[in-house]
N, C-alpha and C. Protein backbone atom coordinates (compact mmCIF):
# COMPACT_ATOMS: atom_id res chain seq x y z
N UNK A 1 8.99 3.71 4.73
CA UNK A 1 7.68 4.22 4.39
C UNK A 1 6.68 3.60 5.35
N UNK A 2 5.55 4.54 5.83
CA UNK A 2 4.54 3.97 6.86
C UNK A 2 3.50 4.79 6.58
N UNK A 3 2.31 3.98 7.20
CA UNK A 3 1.24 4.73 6.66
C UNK A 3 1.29 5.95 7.57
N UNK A 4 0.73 7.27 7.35
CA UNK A 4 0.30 8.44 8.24
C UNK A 4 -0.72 8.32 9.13
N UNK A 5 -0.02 8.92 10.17
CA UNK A 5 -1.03 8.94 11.42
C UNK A 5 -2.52 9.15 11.22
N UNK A 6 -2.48 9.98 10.70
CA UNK A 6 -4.06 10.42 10.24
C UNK A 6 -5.04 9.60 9.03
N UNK A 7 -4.10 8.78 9.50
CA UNK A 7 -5.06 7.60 7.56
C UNK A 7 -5.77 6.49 8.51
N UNK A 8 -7.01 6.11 8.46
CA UNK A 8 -7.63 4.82 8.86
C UNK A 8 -7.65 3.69 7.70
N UNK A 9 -7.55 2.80 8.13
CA UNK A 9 -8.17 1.49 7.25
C UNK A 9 -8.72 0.52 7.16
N UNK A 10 -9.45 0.48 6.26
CA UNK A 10 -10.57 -1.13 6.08
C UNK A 10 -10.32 -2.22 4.96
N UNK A 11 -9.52 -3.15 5.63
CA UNK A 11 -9.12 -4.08 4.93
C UNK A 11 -10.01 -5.27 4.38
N UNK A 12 -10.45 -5.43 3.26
CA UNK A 12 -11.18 -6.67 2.85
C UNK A 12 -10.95 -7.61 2.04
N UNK A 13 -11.35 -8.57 1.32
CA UNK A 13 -11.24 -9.43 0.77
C UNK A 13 -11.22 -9.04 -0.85
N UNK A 14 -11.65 -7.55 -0.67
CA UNK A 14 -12.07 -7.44 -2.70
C UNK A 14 -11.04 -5.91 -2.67
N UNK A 15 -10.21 -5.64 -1.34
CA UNK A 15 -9.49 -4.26 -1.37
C UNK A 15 -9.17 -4.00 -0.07
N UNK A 16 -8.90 -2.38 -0.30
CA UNK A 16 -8.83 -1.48 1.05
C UNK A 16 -9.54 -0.31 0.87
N UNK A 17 -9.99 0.21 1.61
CA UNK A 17 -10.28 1.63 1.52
C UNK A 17 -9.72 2.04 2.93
N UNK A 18 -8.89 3.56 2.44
CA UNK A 18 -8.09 4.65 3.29
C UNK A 18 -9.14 5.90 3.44
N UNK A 19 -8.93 6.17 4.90
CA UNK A 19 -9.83 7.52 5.54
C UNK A 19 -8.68 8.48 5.52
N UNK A 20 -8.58 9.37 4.71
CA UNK A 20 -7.88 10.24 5.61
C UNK A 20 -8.45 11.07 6.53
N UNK A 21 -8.56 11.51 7.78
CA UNK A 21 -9.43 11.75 8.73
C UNK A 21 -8.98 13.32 8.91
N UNK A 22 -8.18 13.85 8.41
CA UNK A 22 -7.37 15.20 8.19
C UNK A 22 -8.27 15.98 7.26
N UNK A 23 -8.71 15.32 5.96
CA UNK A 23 -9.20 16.01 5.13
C UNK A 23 -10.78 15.43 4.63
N UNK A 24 -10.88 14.43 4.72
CA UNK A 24 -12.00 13.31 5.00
C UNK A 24 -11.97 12.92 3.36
N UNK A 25 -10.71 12.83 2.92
CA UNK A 25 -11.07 11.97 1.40
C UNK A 25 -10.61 10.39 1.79
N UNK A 26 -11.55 10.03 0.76
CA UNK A 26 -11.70 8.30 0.77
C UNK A 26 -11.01 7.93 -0.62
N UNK A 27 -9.93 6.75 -0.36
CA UNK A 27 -9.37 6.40 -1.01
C UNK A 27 -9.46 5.20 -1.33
N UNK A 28 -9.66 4.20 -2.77
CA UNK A 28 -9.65 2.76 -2.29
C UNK A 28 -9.01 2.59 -3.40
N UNK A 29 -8.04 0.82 -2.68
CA UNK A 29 -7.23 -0.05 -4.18
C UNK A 29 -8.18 -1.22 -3.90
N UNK A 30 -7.53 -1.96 -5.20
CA UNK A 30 -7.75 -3.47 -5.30
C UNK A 30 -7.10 -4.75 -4.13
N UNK A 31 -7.59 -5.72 -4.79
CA UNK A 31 -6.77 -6.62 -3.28
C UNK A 31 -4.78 -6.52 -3.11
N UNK A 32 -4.48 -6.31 -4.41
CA UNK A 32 -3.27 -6.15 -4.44
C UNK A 32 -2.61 -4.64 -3.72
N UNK A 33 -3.18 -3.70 -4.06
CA UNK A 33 -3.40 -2.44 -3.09
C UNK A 33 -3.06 -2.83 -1.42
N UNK A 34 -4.24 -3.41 -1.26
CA UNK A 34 -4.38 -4.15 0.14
C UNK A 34 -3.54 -4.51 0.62
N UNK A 35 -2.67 -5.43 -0.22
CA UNK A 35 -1.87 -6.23 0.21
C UNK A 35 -0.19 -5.52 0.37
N UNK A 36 -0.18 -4.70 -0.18
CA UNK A 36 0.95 -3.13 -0.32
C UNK A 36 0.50 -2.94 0.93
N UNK A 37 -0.62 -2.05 1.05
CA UNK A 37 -0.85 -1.33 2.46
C UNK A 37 -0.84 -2.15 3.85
N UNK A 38 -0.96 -3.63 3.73
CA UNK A 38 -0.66 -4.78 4.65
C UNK A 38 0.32 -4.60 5.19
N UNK A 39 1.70 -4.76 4.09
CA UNK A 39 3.04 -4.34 4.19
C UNK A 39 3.21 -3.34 4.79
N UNK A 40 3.39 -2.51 4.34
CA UNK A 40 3.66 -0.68 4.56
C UNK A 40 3.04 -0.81 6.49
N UNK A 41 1.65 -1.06 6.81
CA UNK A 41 1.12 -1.30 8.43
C UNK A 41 2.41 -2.47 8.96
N UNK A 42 2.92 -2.85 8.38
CA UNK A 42 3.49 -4.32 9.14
C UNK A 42 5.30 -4.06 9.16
N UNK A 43 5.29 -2.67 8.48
CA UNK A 43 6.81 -2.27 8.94
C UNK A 43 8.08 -2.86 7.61
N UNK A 44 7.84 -3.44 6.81
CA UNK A 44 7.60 -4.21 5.75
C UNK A 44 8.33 -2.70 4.58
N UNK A 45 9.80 -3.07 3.77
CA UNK A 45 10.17 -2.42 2.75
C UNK A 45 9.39 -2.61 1.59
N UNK A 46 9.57 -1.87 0.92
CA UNK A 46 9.04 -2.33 -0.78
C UNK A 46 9.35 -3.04 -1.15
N UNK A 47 11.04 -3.50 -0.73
CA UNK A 47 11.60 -4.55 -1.77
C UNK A 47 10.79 -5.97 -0.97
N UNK A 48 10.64 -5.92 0.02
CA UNK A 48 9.98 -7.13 1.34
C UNK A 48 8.87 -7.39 0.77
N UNK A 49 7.96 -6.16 -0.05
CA UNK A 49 6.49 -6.61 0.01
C UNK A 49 6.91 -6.94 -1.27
N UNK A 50 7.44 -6.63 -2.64
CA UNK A 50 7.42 -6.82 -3.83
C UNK A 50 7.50 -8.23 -4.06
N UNK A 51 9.09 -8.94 -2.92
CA UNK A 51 9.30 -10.27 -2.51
C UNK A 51 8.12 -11.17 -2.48
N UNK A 52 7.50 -10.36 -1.38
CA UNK A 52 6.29 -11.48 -0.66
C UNK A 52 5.00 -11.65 -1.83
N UNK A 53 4.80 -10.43 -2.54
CA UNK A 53 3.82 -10.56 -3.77
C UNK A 53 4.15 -11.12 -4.75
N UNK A 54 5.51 -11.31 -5.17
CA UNK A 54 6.09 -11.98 -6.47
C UNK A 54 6.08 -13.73 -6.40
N UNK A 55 6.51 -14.11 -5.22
CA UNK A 55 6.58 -15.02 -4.36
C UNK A 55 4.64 -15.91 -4.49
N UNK A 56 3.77 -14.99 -3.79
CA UNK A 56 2.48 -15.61 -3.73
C UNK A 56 1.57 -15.56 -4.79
N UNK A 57 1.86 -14.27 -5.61
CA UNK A 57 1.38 -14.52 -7.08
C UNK A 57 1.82 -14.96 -8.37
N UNK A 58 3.21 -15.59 -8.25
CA UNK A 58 3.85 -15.68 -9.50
C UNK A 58 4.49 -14.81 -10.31
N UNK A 59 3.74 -13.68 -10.07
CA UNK A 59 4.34 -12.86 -11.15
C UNK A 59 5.61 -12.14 -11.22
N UNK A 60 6.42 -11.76 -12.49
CA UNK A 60 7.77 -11.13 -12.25
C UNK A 60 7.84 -10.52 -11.09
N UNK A 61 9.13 -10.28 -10.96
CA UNK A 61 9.14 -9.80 -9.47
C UNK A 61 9.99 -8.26 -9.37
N UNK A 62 9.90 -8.18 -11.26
CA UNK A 62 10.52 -6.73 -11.52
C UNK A 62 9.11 -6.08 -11.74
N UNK A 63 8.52 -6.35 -12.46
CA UNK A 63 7.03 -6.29 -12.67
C UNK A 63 6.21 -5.65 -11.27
N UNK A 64 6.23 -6.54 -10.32
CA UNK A 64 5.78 -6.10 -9.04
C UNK A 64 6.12 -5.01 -8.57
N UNK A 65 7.80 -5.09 -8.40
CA UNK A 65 8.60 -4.02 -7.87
C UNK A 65 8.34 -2.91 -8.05
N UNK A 66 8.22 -2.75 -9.63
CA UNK A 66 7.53 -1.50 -10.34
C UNK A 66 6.41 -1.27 -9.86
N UNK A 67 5.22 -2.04 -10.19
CA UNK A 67 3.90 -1.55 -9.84
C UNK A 67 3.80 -1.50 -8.32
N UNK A 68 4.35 -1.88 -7.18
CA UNK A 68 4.32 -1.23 -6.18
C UNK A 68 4.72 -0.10 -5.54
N UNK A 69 6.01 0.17 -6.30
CA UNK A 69 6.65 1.53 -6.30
C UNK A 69 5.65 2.56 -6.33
N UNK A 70 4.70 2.28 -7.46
CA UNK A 70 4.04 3.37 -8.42
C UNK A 70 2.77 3.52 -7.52
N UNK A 71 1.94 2.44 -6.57
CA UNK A 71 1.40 2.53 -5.93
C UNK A 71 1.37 3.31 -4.62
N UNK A 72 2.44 3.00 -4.16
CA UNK A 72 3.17 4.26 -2.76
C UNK A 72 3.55 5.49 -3.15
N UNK A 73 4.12 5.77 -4.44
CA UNK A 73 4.30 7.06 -4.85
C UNK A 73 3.15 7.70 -5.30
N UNK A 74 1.82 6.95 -5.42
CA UNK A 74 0.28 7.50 -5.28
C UNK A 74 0.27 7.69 -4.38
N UNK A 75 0.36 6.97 -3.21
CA UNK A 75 0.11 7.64 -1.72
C UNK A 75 0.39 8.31 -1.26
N UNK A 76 1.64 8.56 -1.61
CA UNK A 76 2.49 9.30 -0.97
C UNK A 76 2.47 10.68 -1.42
N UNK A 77 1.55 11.07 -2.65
CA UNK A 77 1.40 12.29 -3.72
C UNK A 77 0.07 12.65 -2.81
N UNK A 78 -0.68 12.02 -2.13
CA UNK A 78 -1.87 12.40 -1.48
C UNK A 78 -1.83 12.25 0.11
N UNK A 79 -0.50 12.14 0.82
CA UNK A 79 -0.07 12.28 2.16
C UNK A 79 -0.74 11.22 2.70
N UNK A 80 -0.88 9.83 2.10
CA UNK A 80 -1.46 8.70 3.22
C UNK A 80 0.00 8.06 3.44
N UNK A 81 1.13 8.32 3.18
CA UNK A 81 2.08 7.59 3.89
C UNK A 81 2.64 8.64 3.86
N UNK A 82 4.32 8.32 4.70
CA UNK A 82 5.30 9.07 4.93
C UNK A 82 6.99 8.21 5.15
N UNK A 83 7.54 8.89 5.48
CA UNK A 83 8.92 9.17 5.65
C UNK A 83 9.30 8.50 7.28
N UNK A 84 9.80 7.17 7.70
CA UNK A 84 9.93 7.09 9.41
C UNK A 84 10.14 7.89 9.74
C-alpha cells in the first residue's frame, strides 16, 4: 500500500491533512492518522507500522493492527492510497 500520486501532504504535530489534487477534496486524521500515513510515505507494511505504533504507544498491538487496517481501508475507499 502507498499513498497515490495525486494526494499531497501536510504533516503536523496535532495530524495530517491529504490534498487530493485530482478532485480537490481535503482530508484530515489525528496524530495517529499521521503517523499511518508516515508509514504508508516511508514504504512501511501495516503489520511494520502497527509494530512501530504498538511499540511507541503501548497499546495492544491487536488493537492497533485493527484500527490501522480500518484507517487505510478509509483511504483507500476515497483513492488516497493504492495497490504497488
Amino acid at each position: 500500500m502507498k499513498p497515490s500520486a495525486h494526494v499531497r501532504s501536510s504533516i503536523n504535530d496535532d495530524g495530517v491533512v491529504l490534498l487530493d489534487i485530482a478532485t480537490g477534496r481535503i482530508f484530515s486524521a489525528n496524530s495517529i492518522g499521521a503517523r499511518i500515513w508516515q508509514g504508508l510515505e516511508d514504504g512501511l507494511s501495516l503489520s511494520a507500522i502497527a509494530d512501530r505504533l504498538a511499540a511507541e504507544t503501548g497499546a495492544d498491538r491487536a488493537v492497533v493492527e485493527r484500527d490501522a487496517a480500518d484507517f487505510v481501508t478509509t483511504l483507500r475507499a476515497r483513492a488516497l492510497v493504492n495497490e504497488p
